[in-house]
Protein backbone atom coordinates (compact mmCIF):
# COMPACT_ATOMS: atom_id res chain seq x y z
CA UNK A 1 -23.76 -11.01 -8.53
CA UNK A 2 -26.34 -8.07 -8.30
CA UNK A 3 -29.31 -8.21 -10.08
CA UNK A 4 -30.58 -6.19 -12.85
CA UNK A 5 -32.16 -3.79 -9.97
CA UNK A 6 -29.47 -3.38 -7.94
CA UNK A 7 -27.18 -2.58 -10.93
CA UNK A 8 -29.38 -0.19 -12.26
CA UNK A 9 -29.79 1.52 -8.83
CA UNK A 10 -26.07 1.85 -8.30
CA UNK A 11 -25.72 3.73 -11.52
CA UNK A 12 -28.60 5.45 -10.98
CA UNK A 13 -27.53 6.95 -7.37
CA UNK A 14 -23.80 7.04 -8.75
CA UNK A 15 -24.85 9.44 -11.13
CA UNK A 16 -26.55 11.65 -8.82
CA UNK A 17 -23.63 11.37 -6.79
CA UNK A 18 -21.35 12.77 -9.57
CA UNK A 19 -23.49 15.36 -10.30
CA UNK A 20 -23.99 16.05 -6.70
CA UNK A 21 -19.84 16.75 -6.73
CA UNK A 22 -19.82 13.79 -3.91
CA UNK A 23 -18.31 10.89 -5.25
CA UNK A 24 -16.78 10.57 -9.06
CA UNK A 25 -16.76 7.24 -10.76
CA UNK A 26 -15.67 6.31 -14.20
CA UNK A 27 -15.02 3.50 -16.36
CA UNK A 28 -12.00 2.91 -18.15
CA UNK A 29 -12.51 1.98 -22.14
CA UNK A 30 -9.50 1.20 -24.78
CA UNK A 31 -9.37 3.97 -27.40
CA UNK A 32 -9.00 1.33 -29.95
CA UNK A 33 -11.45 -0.91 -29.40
CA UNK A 34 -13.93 1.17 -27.17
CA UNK A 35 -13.60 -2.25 -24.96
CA UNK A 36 -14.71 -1.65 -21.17
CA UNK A 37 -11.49 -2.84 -19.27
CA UNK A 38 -11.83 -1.29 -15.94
CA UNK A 39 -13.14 0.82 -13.17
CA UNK A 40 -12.74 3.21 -10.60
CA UNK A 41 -13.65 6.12 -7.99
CA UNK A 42 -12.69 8.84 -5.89
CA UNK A 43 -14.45 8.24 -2.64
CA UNK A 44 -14.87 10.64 0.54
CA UNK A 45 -14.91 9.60 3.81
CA UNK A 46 -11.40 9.12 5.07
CA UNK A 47 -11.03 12.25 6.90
CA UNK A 48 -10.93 16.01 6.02
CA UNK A 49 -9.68 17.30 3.00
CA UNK A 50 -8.81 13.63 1.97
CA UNK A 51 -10.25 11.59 -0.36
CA UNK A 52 -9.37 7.45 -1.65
CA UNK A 53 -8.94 6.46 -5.24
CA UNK A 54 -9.64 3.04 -6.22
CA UNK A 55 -9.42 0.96 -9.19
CA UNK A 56 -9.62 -2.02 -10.93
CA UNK A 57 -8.66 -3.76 -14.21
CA UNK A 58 -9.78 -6.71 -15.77
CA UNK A 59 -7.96 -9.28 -15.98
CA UNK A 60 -7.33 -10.31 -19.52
CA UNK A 61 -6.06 -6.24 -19.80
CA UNK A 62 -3.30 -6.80 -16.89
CA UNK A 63 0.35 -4.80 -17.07
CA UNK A 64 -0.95 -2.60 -20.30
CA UNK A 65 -0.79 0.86 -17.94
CA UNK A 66 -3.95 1.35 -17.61
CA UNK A 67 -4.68 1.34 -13.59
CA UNK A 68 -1.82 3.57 -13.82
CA UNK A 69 -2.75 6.01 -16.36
CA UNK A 70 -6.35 5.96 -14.48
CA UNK A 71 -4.44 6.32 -11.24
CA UNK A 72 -2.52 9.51 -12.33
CA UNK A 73 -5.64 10.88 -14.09
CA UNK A 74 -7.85 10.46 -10.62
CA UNK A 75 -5.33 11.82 -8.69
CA UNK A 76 -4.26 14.99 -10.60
CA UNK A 77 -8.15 15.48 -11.15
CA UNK A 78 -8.44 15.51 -7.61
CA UNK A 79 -6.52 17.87 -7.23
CA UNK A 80 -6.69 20.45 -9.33
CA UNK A 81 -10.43 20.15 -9.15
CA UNK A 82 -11.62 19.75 -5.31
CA UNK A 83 -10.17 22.54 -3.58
CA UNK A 84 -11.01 21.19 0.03
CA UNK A 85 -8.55 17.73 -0.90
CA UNK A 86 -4.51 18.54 0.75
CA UNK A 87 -4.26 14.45 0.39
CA UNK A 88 -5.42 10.89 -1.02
CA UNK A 89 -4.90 8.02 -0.43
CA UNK A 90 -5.08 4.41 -2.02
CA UNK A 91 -5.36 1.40 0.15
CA UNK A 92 -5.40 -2.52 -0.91
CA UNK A 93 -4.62 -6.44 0.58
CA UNK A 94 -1.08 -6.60 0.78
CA UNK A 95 -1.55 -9.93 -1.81
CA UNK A 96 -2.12 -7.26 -4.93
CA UNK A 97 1.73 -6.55 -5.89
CA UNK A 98 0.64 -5.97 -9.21
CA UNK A 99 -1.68 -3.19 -7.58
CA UNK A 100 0.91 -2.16 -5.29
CA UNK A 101 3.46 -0.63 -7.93
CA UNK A 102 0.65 1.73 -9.31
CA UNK A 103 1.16 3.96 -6.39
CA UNK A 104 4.85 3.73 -5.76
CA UNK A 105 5.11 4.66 -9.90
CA UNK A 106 2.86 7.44 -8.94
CA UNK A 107 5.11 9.05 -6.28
CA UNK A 108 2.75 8.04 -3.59
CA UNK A 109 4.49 7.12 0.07
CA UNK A 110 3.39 3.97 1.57
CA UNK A 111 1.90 5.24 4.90
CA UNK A 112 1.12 1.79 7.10
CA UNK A 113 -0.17 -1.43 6.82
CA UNK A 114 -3.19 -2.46 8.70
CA UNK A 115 -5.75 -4.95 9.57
CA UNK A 116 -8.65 -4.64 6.92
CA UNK A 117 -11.82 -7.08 6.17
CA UNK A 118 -10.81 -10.40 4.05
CA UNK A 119 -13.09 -8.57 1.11
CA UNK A 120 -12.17 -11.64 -1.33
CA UNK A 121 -10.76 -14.93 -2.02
CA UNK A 122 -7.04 -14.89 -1.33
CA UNK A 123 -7.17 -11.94 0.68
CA UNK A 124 -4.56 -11.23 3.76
CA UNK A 125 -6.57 -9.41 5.62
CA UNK A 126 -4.07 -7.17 5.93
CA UNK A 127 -3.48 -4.01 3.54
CA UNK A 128 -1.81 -0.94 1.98
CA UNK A 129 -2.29 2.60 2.69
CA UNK A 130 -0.77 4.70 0.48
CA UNK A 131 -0.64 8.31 0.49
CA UNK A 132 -0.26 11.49 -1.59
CA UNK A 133 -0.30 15.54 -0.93
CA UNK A 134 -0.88 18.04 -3.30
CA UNK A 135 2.17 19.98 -2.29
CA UNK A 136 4.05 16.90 -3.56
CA UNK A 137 2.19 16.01 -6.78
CA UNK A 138 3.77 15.43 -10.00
CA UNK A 139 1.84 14.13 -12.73
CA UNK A 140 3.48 11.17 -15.02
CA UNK A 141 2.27 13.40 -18.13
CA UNK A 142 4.36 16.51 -16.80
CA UNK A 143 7.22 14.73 -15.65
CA UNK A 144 10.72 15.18 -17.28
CA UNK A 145 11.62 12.11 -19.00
CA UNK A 146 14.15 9.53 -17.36
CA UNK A 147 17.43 9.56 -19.61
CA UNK A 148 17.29 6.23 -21.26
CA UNK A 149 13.31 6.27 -21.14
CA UNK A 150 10.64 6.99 -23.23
């Protein structure tokens, strides 16, 4: 666990970073309830004129949508706000299934698996790369309704 310090450092710099237009984090909170039940981040640092997207949801607020109403958000954020981004990408241990939909409901093509640090019990060591371009993008809150579907 970090400390008081470190935590207040990481906000502190993350911040800066978001106001810097280098890094955006965010926290996810229930309309209802104003609950904190997740987390997440466009990062840099993959490559030109790509950036990742990560997130995470706590537990007890599993399979309620909102990793991928986050997901969707980060992405179509991404790009319609960073010019310099053509693709992202969203990579994870092959064990997170739950994880794993997000992207595929997202339109996202998985682009390999590789060998990754074992970041946490239970972890393959192995993971996900998933990948989206913004001449492919869709939105879920644009998209024409499935017949049958809400």
């Amino acid at each position: 666990m970090p400390t008081r310090e470190q935590q207040r450092k990481a906000l502190t710099e993350g911040a800066a970073a978001f106001d810097a237009g280098t890094e955006f984090g965010f926290l996810f909170r229930e309309t209802a309830t104003g609950a904190l039940v997740g987390g997440g981040g466009v990062h840099p640092g993959i490559g030109p004129g790509a950036v990742e997207i990560g997130y995470w949801v706590r537990s007890d607020r599993h399979h309620r949508g909102y990793a991928t109403r986050a997901a969707d958000a980060m992405t179509d954020a991404s790009f319609t706000h960073l010019a310099d981004v053509d693709r992202i990408e969203i990579h994870m241990d092959c064990t997170n299934l739950a994880s794993a939909r997000i992207p595929e409901k997202l339109g996202y093509c998985l682009l390999r698996v590789e060998r990754r640090e074992k970041l946490a019990l239970g972890h393959t060591g192995r993971g996900y790369v998933w990948g989206q371009r913004r001449h492919e993008w869709t939105s879920l809150r644009t998209r024409e309704p499935v017949e049958g579907t809400r």
